[in-house]
PDB file of N, CA and C in Angstrom:
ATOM      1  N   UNK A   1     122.852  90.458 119.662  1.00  0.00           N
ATOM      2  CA  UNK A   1     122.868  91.598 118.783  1.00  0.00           C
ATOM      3  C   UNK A   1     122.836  91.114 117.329  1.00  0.00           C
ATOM      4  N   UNK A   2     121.895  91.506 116.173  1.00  0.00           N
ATOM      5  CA  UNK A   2     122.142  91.170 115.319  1.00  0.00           C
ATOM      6  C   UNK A   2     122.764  92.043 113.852  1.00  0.00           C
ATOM      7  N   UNK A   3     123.168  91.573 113.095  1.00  0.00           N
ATOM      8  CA  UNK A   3     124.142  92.205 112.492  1.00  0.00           C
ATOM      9  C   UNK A   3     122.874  92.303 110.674  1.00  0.00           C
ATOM     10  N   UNK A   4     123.296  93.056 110.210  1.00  0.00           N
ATOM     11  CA  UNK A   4     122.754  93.993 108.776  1.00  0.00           C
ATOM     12  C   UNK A   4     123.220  92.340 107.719  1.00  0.00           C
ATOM     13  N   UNK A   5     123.160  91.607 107.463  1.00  0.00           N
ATOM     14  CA  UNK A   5     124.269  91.481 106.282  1.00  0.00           C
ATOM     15  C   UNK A   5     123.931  91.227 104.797  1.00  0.00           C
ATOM     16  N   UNK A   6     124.632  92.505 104.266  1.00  0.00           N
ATOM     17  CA  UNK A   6     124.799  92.620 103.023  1.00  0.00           C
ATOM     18  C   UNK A   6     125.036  91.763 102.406  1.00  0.00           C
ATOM     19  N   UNK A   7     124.529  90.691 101.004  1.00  0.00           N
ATOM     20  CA  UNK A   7     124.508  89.666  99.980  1.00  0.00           C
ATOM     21  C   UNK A   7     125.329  90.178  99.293  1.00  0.00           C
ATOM     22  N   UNK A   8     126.426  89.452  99.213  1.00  0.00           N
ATOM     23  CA  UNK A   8     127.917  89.923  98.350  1.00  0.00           C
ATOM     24  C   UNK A   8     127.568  89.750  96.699  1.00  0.00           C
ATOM     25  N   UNK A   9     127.809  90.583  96.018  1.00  0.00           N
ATOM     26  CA  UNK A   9     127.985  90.655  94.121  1.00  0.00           C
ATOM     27  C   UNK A   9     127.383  89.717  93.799  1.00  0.00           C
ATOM     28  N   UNK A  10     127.838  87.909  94.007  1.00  0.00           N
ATOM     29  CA  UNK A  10     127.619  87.265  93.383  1.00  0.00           C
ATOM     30  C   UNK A  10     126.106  87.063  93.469  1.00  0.00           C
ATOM     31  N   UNK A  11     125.744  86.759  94.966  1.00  0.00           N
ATOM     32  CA  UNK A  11     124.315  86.738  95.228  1.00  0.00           C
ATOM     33  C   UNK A  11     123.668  87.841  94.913  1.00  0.00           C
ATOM     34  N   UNK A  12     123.855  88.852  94.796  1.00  0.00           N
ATOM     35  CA  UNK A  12     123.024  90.231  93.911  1.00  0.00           C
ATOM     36  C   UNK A  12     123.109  89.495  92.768  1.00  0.00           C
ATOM     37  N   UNK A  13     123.492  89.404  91.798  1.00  0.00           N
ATOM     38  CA  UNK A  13     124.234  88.788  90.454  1.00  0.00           C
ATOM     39  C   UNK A  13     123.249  87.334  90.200  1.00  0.00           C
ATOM     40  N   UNK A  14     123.071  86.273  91.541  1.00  0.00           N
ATOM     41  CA  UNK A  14     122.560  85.412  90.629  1.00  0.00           C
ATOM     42  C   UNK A  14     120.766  85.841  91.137  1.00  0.00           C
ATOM     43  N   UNK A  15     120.385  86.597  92.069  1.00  0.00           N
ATOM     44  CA  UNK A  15     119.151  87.106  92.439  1.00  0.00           C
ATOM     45  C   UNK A  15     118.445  88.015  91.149  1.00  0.00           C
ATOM     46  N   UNK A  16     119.195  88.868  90.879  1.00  0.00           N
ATOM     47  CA  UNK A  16     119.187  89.495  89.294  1.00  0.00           C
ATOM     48  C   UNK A  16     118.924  88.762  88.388  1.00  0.00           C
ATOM     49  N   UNK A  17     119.445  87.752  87.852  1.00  0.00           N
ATOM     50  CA  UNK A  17     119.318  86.465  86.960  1.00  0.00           C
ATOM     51  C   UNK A  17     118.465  85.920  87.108  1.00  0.00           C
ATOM     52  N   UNK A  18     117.999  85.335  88.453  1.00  0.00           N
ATOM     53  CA  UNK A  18     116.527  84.804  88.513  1.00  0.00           C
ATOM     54  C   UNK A  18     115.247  85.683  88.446  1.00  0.00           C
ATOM     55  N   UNK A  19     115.641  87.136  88.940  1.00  0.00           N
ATOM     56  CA  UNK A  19     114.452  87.667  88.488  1.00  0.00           C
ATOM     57  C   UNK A  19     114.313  87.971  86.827  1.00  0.00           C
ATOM     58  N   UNK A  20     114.996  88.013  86.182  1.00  0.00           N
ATOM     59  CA  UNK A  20     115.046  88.422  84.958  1.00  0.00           C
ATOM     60  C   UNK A  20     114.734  87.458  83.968  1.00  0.00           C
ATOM     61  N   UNK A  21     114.629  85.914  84.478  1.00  0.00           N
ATOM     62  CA  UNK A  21     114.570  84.960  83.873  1.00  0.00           C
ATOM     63  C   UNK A  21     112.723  84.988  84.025  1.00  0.00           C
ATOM     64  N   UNK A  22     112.253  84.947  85.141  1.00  0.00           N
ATOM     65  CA  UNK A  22     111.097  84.916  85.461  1.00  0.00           C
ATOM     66  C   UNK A  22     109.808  86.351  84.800  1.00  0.00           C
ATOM     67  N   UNK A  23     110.903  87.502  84.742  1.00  0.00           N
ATOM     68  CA  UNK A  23     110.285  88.399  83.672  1.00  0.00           C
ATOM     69  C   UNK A  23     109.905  88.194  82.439  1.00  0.00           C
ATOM     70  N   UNK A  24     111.077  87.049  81.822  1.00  0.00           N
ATOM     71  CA  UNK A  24     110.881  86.731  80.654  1.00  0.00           C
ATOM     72  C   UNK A  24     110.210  86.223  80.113  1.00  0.00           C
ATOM     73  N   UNK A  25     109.743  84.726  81.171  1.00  0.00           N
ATOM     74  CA  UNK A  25     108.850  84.166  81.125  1.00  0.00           C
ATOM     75  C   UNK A  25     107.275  84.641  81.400  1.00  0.00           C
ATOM     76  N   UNK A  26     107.494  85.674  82.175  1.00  0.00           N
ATOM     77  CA  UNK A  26     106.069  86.424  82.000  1.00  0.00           C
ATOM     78  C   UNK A  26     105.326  87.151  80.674  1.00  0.00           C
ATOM     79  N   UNK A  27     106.490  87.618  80.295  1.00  0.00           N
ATOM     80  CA  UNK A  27     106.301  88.447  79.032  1.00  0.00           C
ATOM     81  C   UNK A  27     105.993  87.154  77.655  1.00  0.00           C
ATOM     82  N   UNK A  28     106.477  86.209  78.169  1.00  0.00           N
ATOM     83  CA  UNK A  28     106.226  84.525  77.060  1.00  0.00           C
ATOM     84  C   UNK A  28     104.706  84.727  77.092  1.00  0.00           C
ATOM     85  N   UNK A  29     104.187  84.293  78.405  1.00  0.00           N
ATOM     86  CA  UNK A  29     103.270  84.116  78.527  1.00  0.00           C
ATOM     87  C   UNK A  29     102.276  85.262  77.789  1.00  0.00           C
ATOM     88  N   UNK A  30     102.390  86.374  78.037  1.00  0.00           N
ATOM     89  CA  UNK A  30     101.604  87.198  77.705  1.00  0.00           C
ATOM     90  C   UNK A  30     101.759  87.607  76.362  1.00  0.00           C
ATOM     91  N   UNK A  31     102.868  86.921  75.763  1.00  0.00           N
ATOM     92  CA  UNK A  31     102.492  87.107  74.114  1.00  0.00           C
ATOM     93  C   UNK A  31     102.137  85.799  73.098  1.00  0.00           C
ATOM     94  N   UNK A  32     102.226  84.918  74.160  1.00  0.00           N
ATOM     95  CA  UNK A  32     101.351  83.526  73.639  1.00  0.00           C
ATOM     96  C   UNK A  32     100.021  84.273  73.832  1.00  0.00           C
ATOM     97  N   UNK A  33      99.564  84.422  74.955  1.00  0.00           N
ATOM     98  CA  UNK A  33      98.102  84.639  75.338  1.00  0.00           C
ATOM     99  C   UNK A  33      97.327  85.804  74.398  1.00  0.00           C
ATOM    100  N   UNK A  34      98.274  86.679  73.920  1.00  0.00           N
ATOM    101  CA  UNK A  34      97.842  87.821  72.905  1.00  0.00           C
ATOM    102  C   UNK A  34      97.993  86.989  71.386  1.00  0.00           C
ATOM    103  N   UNK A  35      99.042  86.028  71.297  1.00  0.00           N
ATOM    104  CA  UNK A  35      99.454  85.639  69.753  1.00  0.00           C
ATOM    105  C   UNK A  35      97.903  85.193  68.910  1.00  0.00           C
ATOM    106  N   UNK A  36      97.923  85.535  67.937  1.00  0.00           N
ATOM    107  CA  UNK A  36      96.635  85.072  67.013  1.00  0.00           C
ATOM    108  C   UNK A  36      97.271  83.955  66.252  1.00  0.00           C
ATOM    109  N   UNK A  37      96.650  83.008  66.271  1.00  0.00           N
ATOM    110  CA  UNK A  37      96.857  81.554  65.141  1.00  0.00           C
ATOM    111  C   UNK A  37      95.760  81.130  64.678  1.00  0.00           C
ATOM    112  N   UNK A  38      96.509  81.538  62.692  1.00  0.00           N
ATOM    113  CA  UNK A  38      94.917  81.054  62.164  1.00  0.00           C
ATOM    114  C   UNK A  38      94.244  79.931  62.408  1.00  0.00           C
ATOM    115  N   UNK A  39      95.190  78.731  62.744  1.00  0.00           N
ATOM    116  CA  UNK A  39      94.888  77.478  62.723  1.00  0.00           C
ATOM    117  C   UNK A  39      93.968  76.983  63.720  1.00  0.00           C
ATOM    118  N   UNK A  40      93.770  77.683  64.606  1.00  0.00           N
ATOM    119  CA  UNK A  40      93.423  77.259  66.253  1.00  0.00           C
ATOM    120  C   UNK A  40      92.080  78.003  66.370  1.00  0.00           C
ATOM    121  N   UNK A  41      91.456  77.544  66.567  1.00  0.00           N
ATOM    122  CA  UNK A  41      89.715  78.200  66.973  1.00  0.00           C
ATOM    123  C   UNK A  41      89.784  78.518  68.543  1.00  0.00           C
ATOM    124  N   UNK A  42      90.246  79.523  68.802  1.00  0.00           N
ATOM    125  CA  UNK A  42      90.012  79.698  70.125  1.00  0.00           C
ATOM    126  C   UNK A  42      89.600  81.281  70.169  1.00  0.00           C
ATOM    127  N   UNK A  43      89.050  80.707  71.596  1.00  0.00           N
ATOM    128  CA  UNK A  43      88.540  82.222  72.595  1.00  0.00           C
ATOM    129  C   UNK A  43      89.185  83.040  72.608  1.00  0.00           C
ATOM    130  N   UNK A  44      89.674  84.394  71.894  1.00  0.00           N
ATOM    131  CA  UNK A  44      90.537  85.150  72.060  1.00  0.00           C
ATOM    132  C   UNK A  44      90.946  85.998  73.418  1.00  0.00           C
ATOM    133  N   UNK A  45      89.677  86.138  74.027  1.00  0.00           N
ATOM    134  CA  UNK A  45      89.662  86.637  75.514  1.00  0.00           C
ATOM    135  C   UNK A  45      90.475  85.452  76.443  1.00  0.00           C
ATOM    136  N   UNK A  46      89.639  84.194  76.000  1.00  0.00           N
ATOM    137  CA  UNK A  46      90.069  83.072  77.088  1.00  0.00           C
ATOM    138  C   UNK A  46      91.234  83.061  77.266  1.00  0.00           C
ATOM    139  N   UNK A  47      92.188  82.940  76.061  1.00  0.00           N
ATOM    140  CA  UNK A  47      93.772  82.841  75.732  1.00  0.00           C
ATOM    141  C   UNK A  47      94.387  83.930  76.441  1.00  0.00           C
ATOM    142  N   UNK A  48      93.798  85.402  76.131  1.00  0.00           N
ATOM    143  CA  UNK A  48      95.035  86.303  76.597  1.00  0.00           C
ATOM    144  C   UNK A  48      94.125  86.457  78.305  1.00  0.00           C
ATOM    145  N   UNK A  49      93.130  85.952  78.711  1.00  0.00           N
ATOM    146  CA  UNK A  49      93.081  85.861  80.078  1.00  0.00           C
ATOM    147  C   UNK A  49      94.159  85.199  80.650  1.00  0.00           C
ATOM    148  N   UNK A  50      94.120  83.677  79.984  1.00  0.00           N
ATOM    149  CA  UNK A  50      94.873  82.990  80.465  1.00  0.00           C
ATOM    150  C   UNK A  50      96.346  82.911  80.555  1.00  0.00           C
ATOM    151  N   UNK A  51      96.999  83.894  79.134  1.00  0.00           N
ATOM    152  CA  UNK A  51      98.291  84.637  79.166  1.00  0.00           C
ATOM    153  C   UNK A  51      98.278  85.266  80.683  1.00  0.00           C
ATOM    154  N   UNK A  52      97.745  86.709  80.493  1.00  0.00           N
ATOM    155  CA  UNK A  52      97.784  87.219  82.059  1.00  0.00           C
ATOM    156  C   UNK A  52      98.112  86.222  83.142  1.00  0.00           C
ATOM    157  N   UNK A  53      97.136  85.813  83.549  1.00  0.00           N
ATOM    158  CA  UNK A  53      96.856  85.394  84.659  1.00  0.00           C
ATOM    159  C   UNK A  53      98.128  84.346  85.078  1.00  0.00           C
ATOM    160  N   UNK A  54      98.930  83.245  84.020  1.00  0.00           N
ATOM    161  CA  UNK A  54     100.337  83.084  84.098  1.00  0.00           C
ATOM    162  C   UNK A  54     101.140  83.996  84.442  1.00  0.00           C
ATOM    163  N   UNK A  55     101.239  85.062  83.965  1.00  0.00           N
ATOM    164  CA  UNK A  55     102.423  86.335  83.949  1.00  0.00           C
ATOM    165  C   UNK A  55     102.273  86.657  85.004  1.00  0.00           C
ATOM    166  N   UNK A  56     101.042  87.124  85.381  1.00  0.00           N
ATOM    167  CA  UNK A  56     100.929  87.364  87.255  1.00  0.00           C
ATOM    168  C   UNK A  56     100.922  86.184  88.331  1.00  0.00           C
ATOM    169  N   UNK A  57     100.879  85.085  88.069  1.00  0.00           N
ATOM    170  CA  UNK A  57     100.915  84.104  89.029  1.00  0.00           C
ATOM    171  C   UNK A  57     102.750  83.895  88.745  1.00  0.00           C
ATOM    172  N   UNK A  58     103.413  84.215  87.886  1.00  0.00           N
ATOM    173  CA  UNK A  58     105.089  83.856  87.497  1.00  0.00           C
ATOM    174  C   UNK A  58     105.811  85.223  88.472  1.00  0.00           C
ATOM    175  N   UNK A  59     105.087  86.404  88.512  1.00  0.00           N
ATOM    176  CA  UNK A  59     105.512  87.119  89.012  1.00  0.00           C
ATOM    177  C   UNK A  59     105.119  87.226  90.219  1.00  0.00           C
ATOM    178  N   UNK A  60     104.298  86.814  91.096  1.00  0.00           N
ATOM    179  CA  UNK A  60     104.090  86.447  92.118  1.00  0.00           C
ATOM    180  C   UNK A  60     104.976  85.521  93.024  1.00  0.00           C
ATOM    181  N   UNK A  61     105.005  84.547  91.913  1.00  0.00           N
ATOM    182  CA  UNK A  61     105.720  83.449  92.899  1.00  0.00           C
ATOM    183  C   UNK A  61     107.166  84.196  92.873  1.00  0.00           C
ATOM    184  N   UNK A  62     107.843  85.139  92.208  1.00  0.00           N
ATOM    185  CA  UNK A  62     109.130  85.701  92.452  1.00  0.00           C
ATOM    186  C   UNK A  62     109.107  87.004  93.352  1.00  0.00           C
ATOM    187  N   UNK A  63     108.007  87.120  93.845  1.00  0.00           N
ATOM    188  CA  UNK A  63     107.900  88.526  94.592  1.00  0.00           C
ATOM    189  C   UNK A  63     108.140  89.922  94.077  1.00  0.00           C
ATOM    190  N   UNK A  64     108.125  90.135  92.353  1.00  0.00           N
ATOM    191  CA  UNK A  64     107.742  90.769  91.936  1.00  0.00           C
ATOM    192  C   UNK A  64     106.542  91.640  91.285  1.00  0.00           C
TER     193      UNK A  64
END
C-alpha cells in the first residue's frame, strides 16, 4: 500500500528557494539579452535571441 507523503515546510521552503533563484536567473538572462551597449557591435536580435533561449532552457531544466 502506498502512502501520499507530504514534503514538510522546510522542503517546501528550500524547493521555493530554488525555484526562485532559477527565475532570477532567467530574468538575468533576458535583460542581458535585451541590454544595449554602446561599446559592443552586436546583433541586436542575436543577443536577445540568445537572452531568451537561456531563460527558457534555465526554466526548463527547473520544470518551470
Amino acid at each position: 500500500m502506498t502512502e501520499n507523503i507530504v514534503p514538510n515546510d522546510h522542503e517546501k521552503l528550500r524547493t521555493l528557494e530554488a525555484q526562485v533563484q532559477v527565475l532570477a536567473q532567467a530574468v538575468r538572462a533576458l535583460a542581458e539579452g535585451l541590454e544595449e551597449i554602446p561599446s559592443q557591435d552586436t546583433d541586436r536580435e542575436k543577443q536577445a535571441a540568445r537572452g531568451a533561449r537561456l531563460a527558457h532552457e534555465l526554466l526548463l531544466s527547473e520544470g518551470l
